[in-house]
Each structure stands twice: as C-alpha cells, then as structure tokens.
N, C-alpha and C. Protein backbone atom coordinates (compact mmCIF):
# COMPACT_ATOMS: atom_id res chain seq x y z
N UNK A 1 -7.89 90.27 36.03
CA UNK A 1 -8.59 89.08 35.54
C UNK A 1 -7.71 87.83 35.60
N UNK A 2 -6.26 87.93 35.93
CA UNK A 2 -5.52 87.08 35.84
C UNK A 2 -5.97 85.84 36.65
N UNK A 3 -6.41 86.51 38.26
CA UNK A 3 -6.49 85.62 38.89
C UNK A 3 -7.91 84.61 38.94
N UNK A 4 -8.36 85.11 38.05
CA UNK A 4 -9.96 84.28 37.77
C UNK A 4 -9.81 83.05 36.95
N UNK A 5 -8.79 83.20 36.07
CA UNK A 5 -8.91 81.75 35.19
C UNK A 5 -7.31 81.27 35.29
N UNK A 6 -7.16 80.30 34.98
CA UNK A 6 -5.93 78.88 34.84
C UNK A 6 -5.16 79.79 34.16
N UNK A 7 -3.93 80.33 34.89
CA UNK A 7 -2.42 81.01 34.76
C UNK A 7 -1.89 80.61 33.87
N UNK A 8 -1.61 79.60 34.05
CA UNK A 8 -1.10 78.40 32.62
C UNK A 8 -1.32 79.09 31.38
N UNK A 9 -2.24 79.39 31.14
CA UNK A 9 -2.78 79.62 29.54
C UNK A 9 -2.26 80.73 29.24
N UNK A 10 -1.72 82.03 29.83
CA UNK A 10 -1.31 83.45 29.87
C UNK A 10 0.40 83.15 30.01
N UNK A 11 0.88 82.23 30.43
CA UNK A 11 2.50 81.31 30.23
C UNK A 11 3.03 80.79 29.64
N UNK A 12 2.17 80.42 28.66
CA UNK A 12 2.45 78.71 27.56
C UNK A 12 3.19 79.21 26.83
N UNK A 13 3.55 80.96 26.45
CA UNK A 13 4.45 81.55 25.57
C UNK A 13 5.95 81.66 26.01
N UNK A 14 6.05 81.35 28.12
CA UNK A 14 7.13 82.27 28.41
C UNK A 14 7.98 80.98 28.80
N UNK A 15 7.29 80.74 29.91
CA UNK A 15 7.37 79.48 30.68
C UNK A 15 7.19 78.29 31.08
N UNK A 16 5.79 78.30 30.78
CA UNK A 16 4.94 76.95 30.89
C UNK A 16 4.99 76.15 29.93
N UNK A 17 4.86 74.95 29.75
CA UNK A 17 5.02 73.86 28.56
C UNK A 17 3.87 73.08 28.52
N UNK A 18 3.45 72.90 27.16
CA UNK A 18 1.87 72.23 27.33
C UNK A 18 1.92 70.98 28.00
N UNK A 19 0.91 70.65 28.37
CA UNK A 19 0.68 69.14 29.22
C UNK A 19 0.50 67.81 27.83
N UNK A 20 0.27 68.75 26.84
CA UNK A 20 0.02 67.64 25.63
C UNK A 20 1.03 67.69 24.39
N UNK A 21 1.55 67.04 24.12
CA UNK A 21 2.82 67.74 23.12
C UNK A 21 2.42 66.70 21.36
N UNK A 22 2.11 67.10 20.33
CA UNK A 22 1.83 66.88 19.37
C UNK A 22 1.16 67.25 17.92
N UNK A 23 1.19 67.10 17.38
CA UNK A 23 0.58 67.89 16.10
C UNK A 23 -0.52 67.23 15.21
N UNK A 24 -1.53 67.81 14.48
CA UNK A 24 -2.14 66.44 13.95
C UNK A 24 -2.73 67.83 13.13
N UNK A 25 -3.62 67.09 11.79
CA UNK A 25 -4.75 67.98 10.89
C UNK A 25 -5.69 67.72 11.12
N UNK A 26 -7.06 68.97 10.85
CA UNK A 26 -7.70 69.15 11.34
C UNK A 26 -8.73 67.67 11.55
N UNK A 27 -8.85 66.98 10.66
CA UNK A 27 -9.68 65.71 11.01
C UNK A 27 -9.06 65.16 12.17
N UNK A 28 -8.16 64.73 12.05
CA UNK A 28 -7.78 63.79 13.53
C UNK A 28 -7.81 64.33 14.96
N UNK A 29 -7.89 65.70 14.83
CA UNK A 29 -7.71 66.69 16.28
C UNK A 29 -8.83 66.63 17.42
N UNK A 30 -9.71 66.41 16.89
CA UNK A 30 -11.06 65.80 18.17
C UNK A 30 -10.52 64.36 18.47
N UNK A 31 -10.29 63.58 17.38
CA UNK A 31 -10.42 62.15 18.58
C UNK A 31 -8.71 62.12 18.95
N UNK A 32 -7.89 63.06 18.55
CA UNK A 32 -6.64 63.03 19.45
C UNK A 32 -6.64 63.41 20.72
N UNK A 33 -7.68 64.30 20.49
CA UNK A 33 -8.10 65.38 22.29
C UNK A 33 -8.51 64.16 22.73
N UNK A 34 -9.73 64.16 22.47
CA UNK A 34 -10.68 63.01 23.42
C UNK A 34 -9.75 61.48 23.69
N UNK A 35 -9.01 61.07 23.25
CA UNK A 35 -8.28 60.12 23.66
C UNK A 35 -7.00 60.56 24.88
N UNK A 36 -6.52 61.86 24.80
CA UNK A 36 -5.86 62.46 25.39
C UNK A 36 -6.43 62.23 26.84
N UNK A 37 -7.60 63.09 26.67
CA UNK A 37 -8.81 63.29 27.89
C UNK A 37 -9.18 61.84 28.59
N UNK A 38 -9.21 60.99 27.88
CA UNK A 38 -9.68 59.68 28.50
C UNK A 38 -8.42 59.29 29.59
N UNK A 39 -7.17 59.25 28.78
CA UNK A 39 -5.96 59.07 29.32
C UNK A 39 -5.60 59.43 30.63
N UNK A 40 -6.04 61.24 30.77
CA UNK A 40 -6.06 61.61 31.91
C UNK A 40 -7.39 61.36 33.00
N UNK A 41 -8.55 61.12 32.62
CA UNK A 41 -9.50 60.17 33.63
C UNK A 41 -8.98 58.92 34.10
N UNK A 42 -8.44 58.41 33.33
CA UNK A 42 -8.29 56.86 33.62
C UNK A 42 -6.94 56.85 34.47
N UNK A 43 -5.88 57.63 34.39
CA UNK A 43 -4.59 57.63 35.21
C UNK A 43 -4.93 57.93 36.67
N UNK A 44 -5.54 59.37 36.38
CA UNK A 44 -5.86 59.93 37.74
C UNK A 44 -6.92 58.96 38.88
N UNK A 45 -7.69 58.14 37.99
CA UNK A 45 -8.31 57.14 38.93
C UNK A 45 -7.83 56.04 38.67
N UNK A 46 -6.66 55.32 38.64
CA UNK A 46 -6.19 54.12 38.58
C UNK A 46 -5.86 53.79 39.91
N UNK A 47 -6.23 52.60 40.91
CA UNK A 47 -5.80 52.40 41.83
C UNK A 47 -4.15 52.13 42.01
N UNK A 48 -3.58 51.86 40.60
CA UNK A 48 -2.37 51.09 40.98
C UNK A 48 -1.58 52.48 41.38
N UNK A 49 -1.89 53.82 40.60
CA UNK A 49 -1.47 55.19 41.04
C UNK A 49 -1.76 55.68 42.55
N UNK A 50 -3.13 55.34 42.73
CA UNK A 50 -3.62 56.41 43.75
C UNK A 50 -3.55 55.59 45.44
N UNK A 51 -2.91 54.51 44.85
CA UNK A 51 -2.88 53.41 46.05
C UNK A 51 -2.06 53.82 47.27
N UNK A 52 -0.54 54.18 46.78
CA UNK A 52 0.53 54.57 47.32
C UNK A 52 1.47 56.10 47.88
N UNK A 53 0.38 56.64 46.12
CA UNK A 53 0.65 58.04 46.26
C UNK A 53 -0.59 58.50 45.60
N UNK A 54 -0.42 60.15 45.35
CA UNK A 54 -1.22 60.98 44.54
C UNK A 54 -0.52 61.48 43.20
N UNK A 55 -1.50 61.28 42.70
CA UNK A 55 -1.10 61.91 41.20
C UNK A 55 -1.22 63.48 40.61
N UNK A 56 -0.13 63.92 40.79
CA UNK A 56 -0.08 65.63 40.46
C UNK A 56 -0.37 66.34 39.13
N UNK A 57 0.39 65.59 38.14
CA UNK A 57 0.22 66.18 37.02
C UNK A 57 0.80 65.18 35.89
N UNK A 58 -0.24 65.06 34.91
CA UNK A 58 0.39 64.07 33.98
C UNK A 58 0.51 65.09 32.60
N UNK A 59 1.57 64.30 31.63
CA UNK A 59 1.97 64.80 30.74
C UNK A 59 2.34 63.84 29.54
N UNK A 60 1.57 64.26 28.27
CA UNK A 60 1.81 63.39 27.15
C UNK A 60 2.74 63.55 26.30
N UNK A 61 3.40 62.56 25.05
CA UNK A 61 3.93 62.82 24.11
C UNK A 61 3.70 62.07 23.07
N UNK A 62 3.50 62.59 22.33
CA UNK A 62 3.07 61.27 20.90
C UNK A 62 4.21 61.64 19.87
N UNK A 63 4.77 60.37 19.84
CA UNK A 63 5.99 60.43 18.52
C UNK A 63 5.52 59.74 17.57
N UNK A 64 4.84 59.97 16.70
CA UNK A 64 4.63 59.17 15.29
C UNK A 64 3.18 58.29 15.89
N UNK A 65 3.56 56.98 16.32
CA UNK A 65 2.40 55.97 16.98
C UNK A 65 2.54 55.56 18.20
N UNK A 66 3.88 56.21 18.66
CA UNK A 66 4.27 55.99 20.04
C UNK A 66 3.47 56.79 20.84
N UNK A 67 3.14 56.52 22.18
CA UNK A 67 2.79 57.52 23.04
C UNK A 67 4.06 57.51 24.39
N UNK A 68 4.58 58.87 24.84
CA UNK A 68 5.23 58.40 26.12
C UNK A 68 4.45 59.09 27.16
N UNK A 69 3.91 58.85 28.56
CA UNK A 69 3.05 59.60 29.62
C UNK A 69 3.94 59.76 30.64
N UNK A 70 4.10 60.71 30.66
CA UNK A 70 5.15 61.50 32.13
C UNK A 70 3.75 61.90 33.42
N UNK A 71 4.54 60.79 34.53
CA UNK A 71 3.04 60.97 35.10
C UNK A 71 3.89 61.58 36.42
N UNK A 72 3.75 62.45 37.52
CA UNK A 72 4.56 63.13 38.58
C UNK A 72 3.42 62.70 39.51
N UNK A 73 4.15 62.01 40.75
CA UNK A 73 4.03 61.61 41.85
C UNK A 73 4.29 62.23 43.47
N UNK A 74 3.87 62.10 44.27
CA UNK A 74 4.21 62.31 45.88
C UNK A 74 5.66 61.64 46.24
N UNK A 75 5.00 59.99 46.14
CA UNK A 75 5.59 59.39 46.60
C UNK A 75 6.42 57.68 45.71
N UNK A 76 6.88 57.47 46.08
CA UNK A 76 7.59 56.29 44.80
C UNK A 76 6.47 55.14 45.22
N UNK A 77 6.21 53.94 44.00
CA UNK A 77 5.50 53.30 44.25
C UNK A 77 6.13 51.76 44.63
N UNK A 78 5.24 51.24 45.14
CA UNK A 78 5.86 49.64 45.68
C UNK A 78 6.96 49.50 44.74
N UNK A 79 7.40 48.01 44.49
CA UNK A 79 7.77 47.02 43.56
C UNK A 79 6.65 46.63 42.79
N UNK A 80 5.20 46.32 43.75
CA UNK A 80 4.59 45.02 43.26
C UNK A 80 3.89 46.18 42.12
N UNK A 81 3.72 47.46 42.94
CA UNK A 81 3.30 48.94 41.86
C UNK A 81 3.67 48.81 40.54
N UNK A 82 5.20 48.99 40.92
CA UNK A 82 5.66 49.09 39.41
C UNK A 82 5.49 48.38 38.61
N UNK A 83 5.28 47.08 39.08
CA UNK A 83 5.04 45.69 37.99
C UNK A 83 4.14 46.01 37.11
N UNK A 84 2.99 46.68 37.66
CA UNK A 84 1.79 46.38 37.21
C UNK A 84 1.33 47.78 36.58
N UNK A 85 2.56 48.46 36.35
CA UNK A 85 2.40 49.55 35.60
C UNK A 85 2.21 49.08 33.75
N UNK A 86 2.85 48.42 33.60
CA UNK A 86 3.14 47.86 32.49
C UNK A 86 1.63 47.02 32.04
N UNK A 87 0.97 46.82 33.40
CA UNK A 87 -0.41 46.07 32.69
C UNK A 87 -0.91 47.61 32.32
N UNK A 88 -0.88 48.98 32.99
CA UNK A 88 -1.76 49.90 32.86
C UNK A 88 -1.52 50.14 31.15
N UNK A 89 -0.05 50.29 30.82
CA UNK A 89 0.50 50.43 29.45
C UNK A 89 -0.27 49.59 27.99
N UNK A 90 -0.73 48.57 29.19
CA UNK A 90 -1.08 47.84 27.60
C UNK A 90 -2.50 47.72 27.64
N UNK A 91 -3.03 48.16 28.85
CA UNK A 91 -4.64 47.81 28.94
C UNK A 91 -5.12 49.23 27.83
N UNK A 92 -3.85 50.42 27.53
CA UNK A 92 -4.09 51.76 27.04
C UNK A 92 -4.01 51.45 25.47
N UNK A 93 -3.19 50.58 25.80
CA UNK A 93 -2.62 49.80 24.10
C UNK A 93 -3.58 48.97 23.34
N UNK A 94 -4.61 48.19 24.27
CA UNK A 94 -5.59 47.78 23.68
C UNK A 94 -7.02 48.59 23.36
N UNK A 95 -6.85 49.32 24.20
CA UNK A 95 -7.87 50.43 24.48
C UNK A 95 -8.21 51.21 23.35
N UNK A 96 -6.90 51.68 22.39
CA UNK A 96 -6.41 52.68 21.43
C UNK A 96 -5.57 51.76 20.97
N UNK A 97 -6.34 51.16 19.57
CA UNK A 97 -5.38 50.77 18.21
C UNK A 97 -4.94 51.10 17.97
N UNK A 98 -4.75 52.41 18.08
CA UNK A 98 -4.06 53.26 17.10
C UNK A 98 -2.12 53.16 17.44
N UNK A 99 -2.28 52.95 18.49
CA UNK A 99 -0.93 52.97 19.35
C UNK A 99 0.10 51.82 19.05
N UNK A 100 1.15 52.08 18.98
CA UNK A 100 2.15 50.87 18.67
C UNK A 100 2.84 50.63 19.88
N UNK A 101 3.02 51.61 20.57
CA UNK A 101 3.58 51.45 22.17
C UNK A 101 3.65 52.63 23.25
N UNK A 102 3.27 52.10 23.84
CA UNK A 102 3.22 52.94 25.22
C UNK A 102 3.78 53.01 26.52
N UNK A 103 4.41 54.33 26.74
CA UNK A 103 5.65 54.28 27.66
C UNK A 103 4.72 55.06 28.70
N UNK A 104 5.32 54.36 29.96
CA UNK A 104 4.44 55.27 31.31
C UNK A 104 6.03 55.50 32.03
N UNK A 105 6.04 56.96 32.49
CA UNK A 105 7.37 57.12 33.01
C UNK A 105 7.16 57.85 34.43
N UNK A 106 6.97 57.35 35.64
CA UNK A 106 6.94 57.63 36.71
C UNK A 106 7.93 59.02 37.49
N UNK A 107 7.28 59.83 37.61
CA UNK A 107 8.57 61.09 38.63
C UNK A 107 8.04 60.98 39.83
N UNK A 108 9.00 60.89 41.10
CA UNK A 108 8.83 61.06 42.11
C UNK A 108 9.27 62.87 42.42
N UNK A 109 8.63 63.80 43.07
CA UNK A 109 9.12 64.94 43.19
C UNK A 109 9.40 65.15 44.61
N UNK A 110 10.95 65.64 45.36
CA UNK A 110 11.37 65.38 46.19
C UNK A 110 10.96 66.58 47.74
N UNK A 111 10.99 66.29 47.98
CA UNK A 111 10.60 66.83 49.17
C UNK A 111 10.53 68.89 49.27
N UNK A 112 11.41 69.46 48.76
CA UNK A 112 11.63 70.91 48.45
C UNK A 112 10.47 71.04 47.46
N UNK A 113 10.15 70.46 46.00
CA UNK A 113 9.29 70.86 45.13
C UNK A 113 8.13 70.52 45.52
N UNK A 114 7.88 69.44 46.50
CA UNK A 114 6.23 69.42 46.77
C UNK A 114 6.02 70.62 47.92
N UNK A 115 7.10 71.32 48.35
CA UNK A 115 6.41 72.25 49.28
C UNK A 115 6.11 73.29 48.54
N UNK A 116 6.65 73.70 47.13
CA UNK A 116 6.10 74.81 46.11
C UNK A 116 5.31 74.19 45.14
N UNK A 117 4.74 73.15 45.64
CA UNK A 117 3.45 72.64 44.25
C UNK A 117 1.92 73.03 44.72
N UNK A 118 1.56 73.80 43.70
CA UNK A 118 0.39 74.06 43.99
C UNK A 118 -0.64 72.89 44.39
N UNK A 119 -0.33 71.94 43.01
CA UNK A 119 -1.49 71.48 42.99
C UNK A 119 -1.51 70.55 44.55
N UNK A 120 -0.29 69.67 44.58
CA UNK A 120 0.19 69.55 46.13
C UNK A 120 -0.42 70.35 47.82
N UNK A 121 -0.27 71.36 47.52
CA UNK A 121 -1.11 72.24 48.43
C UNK A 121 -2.50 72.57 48.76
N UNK A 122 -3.21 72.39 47.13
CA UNK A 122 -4.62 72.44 47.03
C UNK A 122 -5.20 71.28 47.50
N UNK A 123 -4.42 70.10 47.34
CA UNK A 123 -5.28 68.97 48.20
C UNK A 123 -4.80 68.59 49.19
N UNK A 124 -3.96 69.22 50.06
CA UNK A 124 -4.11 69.12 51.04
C UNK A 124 -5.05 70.23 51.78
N UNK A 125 -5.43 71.23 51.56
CA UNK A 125 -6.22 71.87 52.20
C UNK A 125 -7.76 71.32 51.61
N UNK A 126 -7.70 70.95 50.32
CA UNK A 126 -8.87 69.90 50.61
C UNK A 126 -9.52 68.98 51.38
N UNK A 127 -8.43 68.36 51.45
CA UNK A 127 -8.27 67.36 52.90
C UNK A 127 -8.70 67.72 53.81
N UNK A 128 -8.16 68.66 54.30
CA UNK A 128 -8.50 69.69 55.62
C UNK A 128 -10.24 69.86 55.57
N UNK A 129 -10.59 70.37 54.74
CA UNK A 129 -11.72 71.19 54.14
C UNK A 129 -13.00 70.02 54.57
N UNK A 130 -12.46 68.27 54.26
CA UNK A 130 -13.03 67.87 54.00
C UNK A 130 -13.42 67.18 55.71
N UNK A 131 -12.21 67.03 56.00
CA UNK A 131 -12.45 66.68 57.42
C UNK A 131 -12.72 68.48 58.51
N UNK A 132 -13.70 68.62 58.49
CA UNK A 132 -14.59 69.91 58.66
C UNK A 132 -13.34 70.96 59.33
N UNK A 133 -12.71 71.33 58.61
CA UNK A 133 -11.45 72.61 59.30
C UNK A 133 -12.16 73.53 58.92
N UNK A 134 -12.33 74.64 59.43
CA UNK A 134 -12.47 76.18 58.74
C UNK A 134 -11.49 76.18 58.21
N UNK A 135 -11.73 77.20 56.94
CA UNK A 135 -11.17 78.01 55.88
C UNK A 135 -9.73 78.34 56.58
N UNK A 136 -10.28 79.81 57.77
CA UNK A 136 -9.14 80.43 57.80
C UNK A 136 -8.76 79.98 59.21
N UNK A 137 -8.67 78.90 59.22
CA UNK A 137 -8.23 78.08 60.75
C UNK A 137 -6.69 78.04 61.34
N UNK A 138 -6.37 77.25 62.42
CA UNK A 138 -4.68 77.91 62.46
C UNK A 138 -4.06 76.53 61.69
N UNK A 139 -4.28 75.51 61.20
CA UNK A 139 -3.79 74.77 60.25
C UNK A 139 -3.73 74.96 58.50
N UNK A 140 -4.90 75.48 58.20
CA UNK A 140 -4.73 75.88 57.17
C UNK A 140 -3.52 76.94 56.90
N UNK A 141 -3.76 77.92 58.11
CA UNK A 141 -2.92 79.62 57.78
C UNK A 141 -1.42 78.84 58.21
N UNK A 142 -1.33 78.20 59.33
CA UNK A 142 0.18 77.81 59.32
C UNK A 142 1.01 76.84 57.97
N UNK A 143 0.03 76.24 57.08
CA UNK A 143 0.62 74.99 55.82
C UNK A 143 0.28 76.32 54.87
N UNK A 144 -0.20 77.47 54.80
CA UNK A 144 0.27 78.61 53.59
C UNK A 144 1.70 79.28 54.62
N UNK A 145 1.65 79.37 55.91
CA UNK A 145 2.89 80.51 56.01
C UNK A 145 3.46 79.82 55.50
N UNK A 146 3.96 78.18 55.97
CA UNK A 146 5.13 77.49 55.70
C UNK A 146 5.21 77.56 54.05
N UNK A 147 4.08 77.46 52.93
CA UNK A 147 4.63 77.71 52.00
C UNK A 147 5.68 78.85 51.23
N UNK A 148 5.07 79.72 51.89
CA UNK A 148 5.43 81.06 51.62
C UNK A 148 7.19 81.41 52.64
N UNK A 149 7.26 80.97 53.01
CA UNK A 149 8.63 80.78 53.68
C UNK A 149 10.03 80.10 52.64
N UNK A 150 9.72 79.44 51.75
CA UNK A 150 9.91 79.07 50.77
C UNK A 150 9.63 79.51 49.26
N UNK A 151 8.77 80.48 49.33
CA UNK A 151 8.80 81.11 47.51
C UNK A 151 8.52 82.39 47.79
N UNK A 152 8.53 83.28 46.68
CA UNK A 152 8.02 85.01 46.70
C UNK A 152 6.65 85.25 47.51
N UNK A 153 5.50 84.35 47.00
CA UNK A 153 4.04 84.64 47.73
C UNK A 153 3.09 83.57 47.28
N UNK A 154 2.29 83.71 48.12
CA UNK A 154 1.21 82.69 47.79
C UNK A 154 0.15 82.96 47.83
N UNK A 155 -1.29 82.61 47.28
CA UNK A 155 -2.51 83.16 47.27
C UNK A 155 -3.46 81.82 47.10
N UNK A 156 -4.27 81.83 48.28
CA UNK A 156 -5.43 79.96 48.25
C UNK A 156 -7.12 80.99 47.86
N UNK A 157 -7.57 80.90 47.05
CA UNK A 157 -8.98 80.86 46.86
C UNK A 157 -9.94 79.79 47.66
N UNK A 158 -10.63 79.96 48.31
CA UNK A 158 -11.70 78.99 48.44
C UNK A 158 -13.29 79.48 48.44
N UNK A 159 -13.99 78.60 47.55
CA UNK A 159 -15.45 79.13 46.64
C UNK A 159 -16.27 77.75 47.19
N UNK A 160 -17.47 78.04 47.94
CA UNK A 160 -18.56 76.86 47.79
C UNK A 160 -18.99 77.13 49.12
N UNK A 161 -19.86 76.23 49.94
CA UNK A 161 -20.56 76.63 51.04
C UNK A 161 -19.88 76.52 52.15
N UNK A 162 -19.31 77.35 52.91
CA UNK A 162 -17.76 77.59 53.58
C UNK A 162 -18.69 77.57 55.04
N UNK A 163 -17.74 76.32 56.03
CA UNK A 163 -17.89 76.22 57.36
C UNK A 163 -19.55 75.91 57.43
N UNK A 164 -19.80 75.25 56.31
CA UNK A 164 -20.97 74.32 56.68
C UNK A 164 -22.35 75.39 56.56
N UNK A 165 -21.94 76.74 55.66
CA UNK A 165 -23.09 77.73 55.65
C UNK A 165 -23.85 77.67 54.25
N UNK A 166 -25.52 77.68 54.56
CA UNK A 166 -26.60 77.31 53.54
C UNK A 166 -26.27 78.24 52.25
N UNK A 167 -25.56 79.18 52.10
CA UNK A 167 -25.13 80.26 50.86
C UNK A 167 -23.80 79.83 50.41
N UNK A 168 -23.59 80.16 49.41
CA UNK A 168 -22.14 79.94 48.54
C UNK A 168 -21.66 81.29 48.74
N UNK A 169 -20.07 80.94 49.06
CA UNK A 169 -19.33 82.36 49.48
C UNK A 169 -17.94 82.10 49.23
N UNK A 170 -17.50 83.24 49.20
CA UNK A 170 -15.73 82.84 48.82
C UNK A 170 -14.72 83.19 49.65
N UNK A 171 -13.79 83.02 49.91
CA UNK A 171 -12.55 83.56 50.74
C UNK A 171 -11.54 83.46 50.42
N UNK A 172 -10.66 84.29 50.94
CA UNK A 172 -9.19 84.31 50.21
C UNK A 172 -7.83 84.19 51.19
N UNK A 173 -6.72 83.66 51.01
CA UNK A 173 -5.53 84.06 52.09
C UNK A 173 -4.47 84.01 51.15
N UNK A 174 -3.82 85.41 51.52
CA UNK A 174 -2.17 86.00 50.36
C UNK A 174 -1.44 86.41 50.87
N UNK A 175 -0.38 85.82 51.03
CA UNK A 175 1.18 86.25 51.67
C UNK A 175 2.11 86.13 50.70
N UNK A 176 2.69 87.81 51.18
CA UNK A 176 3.45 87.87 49.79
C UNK A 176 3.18 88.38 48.81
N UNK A 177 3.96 88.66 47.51
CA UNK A 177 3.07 89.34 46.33
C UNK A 177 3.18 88.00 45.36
N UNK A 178 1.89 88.61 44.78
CA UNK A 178 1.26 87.49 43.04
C UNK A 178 1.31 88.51 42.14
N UNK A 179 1.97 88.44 40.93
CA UNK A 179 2.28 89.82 40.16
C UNK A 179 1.42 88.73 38.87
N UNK A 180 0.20 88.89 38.63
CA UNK A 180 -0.85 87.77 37.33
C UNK A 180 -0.62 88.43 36.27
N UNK A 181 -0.36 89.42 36.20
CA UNK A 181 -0.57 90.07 35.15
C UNK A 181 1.08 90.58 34.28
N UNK A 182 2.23 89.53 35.20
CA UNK A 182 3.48 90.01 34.70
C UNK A 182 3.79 88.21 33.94
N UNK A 183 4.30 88.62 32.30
CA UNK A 183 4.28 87.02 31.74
C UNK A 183 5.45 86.40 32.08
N UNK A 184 6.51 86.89 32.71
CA UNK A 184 7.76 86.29 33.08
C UNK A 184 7.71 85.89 34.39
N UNK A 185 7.01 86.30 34.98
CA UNK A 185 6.63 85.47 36.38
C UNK A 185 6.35 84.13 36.54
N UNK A 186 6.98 83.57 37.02
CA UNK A 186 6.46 81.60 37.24
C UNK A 186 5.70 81.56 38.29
N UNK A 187 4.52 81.39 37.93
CA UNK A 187 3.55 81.63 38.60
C UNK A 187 2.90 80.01 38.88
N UNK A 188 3.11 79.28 39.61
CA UNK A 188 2.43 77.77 39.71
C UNK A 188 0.79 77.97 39.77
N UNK A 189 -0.04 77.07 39.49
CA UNK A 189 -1.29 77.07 39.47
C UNK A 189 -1.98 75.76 39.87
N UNK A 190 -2.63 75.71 41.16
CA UNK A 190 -3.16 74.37 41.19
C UNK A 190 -4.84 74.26 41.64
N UNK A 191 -5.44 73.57 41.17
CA UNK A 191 -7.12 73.56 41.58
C UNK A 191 -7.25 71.97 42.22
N UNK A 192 -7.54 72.03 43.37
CA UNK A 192 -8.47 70.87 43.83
C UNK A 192 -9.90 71.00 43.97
N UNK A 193 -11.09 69.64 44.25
CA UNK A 193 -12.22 69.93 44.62
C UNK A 193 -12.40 69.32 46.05
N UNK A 194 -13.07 69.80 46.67
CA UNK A 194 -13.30 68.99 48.54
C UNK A 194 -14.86 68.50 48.30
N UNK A 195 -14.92 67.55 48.71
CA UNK A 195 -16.69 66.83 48.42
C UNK A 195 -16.89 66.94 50.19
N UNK A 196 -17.96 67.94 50.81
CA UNK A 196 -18.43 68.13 51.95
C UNK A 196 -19.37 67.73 51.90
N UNK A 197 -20.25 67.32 52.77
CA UNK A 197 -21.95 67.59 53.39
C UNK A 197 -22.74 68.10 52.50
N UNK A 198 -22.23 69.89 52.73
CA UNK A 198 -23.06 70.49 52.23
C UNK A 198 -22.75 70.39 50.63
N UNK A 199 -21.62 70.13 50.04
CA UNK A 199 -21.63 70.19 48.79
C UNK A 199 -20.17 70.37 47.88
N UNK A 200 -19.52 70.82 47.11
CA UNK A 200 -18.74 70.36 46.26
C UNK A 200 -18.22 72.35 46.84
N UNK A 201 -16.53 72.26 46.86
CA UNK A 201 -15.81 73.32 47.26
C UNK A 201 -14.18 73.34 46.61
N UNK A 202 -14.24 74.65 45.90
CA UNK A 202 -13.08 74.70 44.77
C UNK A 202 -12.07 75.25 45.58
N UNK A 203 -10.77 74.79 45.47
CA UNK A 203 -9.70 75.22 46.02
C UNK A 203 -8.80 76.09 44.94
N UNK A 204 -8.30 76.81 45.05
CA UNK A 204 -7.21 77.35 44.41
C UNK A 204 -6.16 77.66 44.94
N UNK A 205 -4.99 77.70 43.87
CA UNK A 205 -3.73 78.01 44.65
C UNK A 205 -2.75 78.76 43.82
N UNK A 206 -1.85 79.87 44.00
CA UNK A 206 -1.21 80.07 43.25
C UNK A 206 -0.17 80.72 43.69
N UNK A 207 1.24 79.90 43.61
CA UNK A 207 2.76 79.99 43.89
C UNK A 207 3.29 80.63 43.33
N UNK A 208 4.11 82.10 43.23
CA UNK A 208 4.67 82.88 42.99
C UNK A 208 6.18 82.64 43.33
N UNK A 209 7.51 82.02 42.02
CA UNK A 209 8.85 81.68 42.62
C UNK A 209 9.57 82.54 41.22
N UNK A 210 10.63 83.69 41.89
CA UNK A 210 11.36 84.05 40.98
C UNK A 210 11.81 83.67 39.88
C-alpha cells in the first residue's frame, strides 16, 4: 500500500521533516492551516517565481508572529526578481494581520540534487506528456535510466487517458529497487499534473537514495 499514497507521511518519524513547522491550540489550527494553504497557492502561482524558474517545494516557519518561507528553486532568479520578492513579502503581510514580518528565503538546488528530485522529474515528464510523447517512449525511458544511474531505483506512475486513449489507464516504469514499506529508507516523493486534450494525467515519482 505504500506505493498508493504520499511516502512522506510513513517518514515524518524517520526522515522527512514537515513542510509546516509550528504549534497552535485547538481554536487557531483551521485558520493557521488555511492561511498556510493560501500561502502555498499564491507562491506556486506567482509570476515573479514561475517567471525564471520552477518552484519545487516550499516550506514554512512561524516564530511567535514572524513567518519565515523557505521556497526551493531550479534556477536563481534575475536581480530585477529578487527586488520584487520583497513586494511578494509584504503583499503576504498585508494579506494576514496577523503577521509582524515576513521572510521569503530563496534555495537554488544545484545541478546533482535536481537530478534526484522527484518532484523535478515529475514535471518534466509532464512536459513531455503534455507535448504528446508516449508514456513509455525512448525519452521518457532514457530521463528515468539517467535518473537511476545516480540513486538506488526509481519508480514513475502514470494514471489518466494515456496516448490520447478514450478509457483511463495506468502505467508504470521501475529501475532498480523501491523498498515502501522499509521506514529508514529515503524514499523522495514527487506528484505532477499534465493538462492534455483528452484530459488531466497524474504523474508520480519515487526516488529511492541510501
């Protein structure tokens, strides 16, 4: 069953670290989520982010009234980028009273870790997916060997109407072993979606590194 739902959640004890870091009682805990949640809609579609690079994975921290957002990147952004990061900071600041200040802290991840990032991998075979590649085509299968040349194993799910066919169907490609069910395993996990023709197609991915 491991491999059916978000790895992450079966890790958060060993390895994995939450994406949200804070504490609150029970009244405040819905509109802490839901402000959380907004945070991550609004980053992931910010042009000043998605202009230059892609946005992989963001990560919160709330100290008292502070917020800090660890946001991980492709690629580094302009100058004129960075400037205008600081408008994103305060447009969040006005957004949410509640906040006394807000830190946005940019990672660029270097060339070795985006070849073991899932989520990295999942959209690019989105990409693929979207500009009409088959599934198990020789671009897709050559950007998993090359992953797998680089970590223990790898495993891509793909679910939705595959190579342009009127039924929903699934397929799979695994090189290497995925041990889901072992909790000391660092197991990466990434989901993209591909918007086709025929309709909306889930990617999965999951990086297996000692």
């Amino acid at each position: 069953m491991g491999q059916k739902a978000n790895i992450n959640s079966l890790h958060l004890t060993s390895n994995v670290d939450w994406n949200c870091v804070w504490y609150s009682n029970e009244r405040e805990y819905s509109s802490i989520l839901t402000q959380d949640l907004t945070i991550f809609s609004y980053l992931k579609s910010c042009n000043i982010l998605t202009k230059d690079s892609e946005v992989l994975k963001i990560r919160i921290c709330r100290i008292s009234k502070n917020i800090v957002i660890d946001v991980q990147l492709t690629n580094s952004l302009e100058p004129h980028s960075l400037s205008l990061l600081k408008e994103v900071a305060s447009n969040l600041k006005k957004y949410f009273s509640d906040f006394e200040r807000v830190f946005i802290v940019s990672k660029v991840l270097s060339s070795n870790e985006l070849k073991i990032d899932s989520v990295h991998i999942s959209k690019k075979i989105a990409r693929l997916i979207e500009n009409r590649v088959r599934f198990k085509s020789y671009l897709i299968k050559n950007l998993v060997n090359q992953t797998a040349e680089v970590c223990n194993g790898i495993k891509v799910s793909c679910k939705g109407r595959m190579n342009g066919a009127d039924m929903a169907s699934g397929d799979f490609l695994t090189v290497g072993s995925i041990p889901f069910q072992t909790l000391k395993a660092r197991i990466n996990y990434g989901l993209s979606v591909a918007n086709t023709p025929k309709g909306l197609m889930s990617i999965k991915v999951w990086i297996y590194n000692r």
